[in-house]
Each structure stands twice: as structure tokens, then as C-alpha cells.
N, C-alpha and C. Protein backbone atom coordinates (compact mmCIF):
# COMPACT_ATOMS: atom_id res chain seq x y z
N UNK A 1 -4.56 11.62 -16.36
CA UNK A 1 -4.80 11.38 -14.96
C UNK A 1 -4.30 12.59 -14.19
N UNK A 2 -5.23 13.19 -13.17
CA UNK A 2 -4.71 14.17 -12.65
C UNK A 2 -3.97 13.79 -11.48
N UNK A 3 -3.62 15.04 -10.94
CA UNK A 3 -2.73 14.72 -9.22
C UNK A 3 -3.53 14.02 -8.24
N UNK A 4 -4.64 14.26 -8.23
CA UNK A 4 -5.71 14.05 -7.12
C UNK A 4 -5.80 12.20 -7.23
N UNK A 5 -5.99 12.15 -8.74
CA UNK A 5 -6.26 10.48 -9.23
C UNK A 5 -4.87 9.83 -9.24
N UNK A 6 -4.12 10.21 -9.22
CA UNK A 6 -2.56 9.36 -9.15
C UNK A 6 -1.94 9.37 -7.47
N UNK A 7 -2.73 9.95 -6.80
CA UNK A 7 -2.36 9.53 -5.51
C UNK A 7 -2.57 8.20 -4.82
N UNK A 8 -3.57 7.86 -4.90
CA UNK A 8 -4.58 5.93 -4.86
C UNK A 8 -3.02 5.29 -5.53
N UNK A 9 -2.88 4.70 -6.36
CA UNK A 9 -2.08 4.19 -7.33
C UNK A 9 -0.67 4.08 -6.93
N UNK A 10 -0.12 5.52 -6.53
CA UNK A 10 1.10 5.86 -5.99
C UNK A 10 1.13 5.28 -4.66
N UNK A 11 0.05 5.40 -3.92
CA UNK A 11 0.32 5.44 -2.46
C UNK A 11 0.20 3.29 -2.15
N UNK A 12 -0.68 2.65 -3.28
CA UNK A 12 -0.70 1.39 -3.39
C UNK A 12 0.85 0.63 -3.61
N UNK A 13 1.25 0.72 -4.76
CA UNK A 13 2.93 0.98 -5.01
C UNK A 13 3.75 1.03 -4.07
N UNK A 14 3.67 2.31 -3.58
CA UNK A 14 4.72 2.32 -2.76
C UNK A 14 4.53 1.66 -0.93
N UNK A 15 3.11 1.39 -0.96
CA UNK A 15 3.09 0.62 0.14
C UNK A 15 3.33 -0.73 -0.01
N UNK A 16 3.24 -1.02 -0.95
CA UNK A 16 3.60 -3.16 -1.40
C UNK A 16 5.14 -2.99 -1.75
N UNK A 17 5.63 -1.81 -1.98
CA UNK A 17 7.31 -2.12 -2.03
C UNK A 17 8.02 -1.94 -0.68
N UNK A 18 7.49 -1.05 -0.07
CA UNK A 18 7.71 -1.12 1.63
C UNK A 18 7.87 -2.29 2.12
N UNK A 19 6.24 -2.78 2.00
CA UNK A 19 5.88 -3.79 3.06
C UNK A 19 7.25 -4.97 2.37
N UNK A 20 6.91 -4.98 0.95
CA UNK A 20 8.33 -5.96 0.33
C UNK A 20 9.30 -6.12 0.74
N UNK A 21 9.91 -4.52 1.00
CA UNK A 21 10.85 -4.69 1.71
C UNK A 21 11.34 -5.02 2.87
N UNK A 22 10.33 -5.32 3.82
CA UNK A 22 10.34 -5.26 5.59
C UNK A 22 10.32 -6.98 5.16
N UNK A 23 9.43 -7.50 4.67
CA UNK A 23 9.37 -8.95 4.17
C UNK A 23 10.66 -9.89 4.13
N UNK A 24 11.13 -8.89 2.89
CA UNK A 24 12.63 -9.57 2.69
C UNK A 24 13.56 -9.65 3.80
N UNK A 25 13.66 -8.25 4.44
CA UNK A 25 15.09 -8.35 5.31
C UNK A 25 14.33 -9.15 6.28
N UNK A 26 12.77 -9.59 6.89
CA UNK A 26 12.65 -10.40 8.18
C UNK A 26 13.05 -12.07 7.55
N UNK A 27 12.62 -12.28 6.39
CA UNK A 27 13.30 -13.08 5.93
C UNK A 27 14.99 -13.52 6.02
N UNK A 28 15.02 -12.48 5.36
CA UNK A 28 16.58 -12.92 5.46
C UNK A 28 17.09 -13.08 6.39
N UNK A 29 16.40 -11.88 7.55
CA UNK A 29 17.16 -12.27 9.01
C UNK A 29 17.05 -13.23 10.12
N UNK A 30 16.33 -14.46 9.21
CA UNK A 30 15.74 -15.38 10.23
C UNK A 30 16.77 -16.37 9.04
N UNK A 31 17.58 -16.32 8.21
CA UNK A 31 18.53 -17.50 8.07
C UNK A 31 19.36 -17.65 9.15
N UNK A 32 19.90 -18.87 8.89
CA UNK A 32 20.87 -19.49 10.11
C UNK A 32 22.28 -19.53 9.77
N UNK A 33 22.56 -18.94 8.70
CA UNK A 33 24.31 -18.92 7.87
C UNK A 33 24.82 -18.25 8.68
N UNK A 34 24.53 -17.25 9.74
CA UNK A 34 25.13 -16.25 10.01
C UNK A 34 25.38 -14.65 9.22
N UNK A 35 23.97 -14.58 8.21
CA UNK A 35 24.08 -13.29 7.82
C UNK A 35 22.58 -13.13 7.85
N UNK A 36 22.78 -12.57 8.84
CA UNK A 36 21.76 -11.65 9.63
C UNK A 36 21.55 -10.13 9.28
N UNK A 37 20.87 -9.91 7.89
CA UNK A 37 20.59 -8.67 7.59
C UNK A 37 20.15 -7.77 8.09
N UNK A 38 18.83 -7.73 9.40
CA UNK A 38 18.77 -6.79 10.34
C UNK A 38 19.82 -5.98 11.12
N UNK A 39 20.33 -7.45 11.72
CA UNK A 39 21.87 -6.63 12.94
C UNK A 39 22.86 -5.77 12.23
N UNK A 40 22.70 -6.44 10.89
CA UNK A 40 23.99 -5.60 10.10
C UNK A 40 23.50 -3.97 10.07
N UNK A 41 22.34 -3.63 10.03
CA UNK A 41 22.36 -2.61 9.72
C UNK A 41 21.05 -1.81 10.64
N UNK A 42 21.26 -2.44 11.95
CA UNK A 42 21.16 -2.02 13.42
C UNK A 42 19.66 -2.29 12.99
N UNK A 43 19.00 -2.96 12.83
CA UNK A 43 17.56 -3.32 12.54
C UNK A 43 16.95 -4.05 13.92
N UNK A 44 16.08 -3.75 14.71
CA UNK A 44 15.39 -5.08 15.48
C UNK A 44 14.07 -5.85 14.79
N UNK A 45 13.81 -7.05 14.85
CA UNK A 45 12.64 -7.38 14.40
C UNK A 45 11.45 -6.68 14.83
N UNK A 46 11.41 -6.19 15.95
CA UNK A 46 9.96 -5.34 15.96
C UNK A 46 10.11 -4.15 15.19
N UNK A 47 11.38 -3.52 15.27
CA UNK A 47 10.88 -2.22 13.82
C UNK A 47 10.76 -3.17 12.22
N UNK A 48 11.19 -4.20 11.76
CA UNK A 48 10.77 -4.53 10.75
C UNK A 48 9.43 -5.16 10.35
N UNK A 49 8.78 -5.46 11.65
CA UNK A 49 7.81 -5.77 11.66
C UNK A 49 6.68 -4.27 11.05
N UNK A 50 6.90 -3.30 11.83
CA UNK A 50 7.05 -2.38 11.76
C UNK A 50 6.52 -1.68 10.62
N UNK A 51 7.64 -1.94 9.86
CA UNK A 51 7.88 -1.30 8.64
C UNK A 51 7.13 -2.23 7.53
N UNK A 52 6.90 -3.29 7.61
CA UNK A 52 5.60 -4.46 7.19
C UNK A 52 4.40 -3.52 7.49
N UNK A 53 4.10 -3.24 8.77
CA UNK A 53 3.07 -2.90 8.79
C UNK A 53 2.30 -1.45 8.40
N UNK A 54 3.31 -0.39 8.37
CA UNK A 54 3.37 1.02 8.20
C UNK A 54 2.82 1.10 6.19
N UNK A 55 3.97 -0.02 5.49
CA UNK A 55 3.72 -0.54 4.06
C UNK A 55 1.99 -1.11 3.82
N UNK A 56 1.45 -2.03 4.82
CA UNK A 56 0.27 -2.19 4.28
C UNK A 56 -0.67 -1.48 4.31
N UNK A 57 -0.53 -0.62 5.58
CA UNK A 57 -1.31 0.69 5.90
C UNK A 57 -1.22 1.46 4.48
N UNK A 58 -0.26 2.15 3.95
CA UNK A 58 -0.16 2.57 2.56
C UNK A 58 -1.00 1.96 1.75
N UNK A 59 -0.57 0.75 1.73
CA UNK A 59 -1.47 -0.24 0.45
C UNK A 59 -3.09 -0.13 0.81
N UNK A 60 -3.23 -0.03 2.04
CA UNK A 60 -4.53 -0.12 1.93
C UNK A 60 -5.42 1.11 1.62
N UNK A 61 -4.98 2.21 2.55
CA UNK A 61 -4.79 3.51 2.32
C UNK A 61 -5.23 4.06 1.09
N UNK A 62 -4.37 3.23 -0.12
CA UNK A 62 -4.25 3.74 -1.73
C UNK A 62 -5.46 3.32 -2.18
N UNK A 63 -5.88 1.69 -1.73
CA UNK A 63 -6.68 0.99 -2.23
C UNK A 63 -8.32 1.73 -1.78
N UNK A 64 -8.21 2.52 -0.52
CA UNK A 64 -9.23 2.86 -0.23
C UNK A 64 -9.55 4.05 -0.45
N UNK A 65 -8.45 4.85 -1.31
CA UNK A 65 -9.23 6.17 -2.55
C UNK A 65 -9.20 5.61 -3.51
N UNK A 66 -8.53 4.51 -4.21
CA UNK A 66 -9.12 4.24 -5.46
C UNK A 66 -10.61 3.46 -5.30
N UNK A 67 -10.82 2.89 -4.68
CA UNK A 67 -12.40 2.80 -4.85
C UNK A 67 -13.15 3.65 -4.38
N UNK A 68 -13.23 4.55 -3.56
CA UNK A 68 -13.96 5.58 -3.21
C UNK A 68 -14.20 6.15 -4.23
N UNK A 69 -13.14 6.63 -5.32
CA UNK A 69 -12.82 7.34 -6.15
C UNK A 69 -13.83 6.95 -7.43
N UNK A 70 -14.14 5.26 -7.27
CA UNK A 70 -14.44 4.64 -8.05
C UNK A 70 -16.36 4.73 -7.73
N UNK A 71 -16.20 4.26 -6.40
CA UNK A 71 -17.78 4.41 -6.10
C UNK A 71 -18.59 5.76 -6.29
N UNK A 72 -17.66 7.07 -6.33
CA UNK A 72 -18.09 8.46 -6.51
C UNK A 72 -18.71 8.21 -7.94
N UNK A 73 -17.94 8.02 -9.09
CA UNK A 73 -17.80 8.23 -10.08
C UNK A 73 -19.23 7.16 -10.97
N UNK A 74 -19.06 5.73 -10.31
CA UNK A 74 -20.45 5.05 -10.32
C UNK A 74 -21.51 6.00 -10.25
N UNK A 75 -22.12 6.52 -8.70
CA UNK A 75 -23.02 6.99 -8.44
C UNK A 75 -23.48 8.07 -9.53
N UNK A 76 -21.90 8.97 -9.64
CA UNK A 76 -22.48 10.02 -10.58
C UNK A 76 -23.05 9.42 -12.32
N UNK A 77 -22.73 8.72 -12.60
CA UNK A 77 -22.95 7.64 -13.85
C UNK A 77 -24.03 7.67 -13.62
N UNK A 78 -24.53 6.73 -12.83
CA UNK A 78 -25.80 6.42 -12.43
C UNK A 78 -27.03 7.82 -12.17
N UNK A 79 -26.74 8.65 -11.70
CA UNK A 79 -27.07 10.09 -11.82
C UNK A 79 -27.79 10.65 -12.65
N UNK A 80 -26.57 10.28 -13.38
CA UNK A 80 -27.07 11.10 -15.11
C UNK A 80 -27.82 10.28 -16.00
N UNK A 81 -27.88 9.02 -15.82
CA UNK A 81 -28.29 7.74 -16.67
C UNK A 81 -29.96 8.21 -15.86
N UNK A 82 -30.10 8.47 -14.64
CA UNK A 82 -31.52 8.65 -13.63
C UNK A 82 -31.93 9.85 -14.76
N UNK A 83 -31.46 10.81 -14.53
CA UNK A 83 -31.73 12.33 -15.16
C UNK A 83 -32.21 11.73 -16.43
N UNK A 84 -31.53 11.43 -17.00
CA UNK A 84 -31.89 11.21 -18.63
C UNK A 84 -32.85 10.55 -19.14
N UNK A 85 -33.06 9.28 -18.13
CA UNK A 85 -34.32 8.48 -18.16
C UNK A 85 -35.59 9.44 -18.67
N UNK A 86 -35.09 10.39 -17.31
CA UNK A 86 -36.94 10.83 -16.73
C UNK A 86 -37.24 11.80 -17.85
């Protein structure tokens, strides 16, 4: 796999561990025990929201060169399968 093809993949990854992460701490920071993982570590819910959303942008991002990547590669298939026919 080259650099060009491991970018899709990478950029999917690391946007679903993002968004994971923005997930968890809004989670956590909506318990009622009194440990409020945002405040602890100067967080407001609109930047974690935020950071949810910045993560799916990634994910989608990734998802939308790996099929591009995918539909290129069809067509050219298809291409050569045309060529060869004739």
C-alpha cells in the first residue's frame, strides 16, 4: 500500500477515535457523582461537541477517498475489460 492509499484508512481511524473521544468525556461529563470530566480539564460542552464533530469530518473525509479511490480503480477495470472485448 502506498502513501497516497494509506491516507483514506488513516484519516478514517483517526477520525472515529477523535470523535470517540469527544463521546466519552460528553458522556462522562453529564454524570451526576460530581466528576465532571470536562471542568476538570477546562473543557466546555460546545468545544466537545466540537471535537465530535471535527472527528466525523475526518471519518468521513477518509471514507470519501477510499471510495473515490475505489470508484477510479472500477472504472479503470472496466476500461480495460471494454478494450479487450473489442
Amino acid at each position: 500500500m502506498s502513501q497516497a492509499q494509506a491516507v483514506g484508512p488513516i484519516l478514517r481511524i483517526l477520525g472515529l477515535a477523535i470523535e470517540l473521544l469527544g463521546v466519552t468525556i460528553l458522556m462522562l461529563s453529564g454524570r451526576n457523582d460530581a466528576v465532571d470530566v470536562g471542568s476538570r480539564f477546562g473543557i466546555t460542552t460546545n468545544q466537545i461537541w466540537g471535537t465530535v464533530i471535527v472527528g466525523f469530518a475526518l471519518w468521513a473525509t477518509g471514507t470519501a477517498l477510499i471510495f473515490a479511490r475505489k470508484g477510479r480503480t472500477q472504472r479503470k477495470d472496466a476500461a480495460d475489460l471494454d478494450r479487450d472485448a473489442s
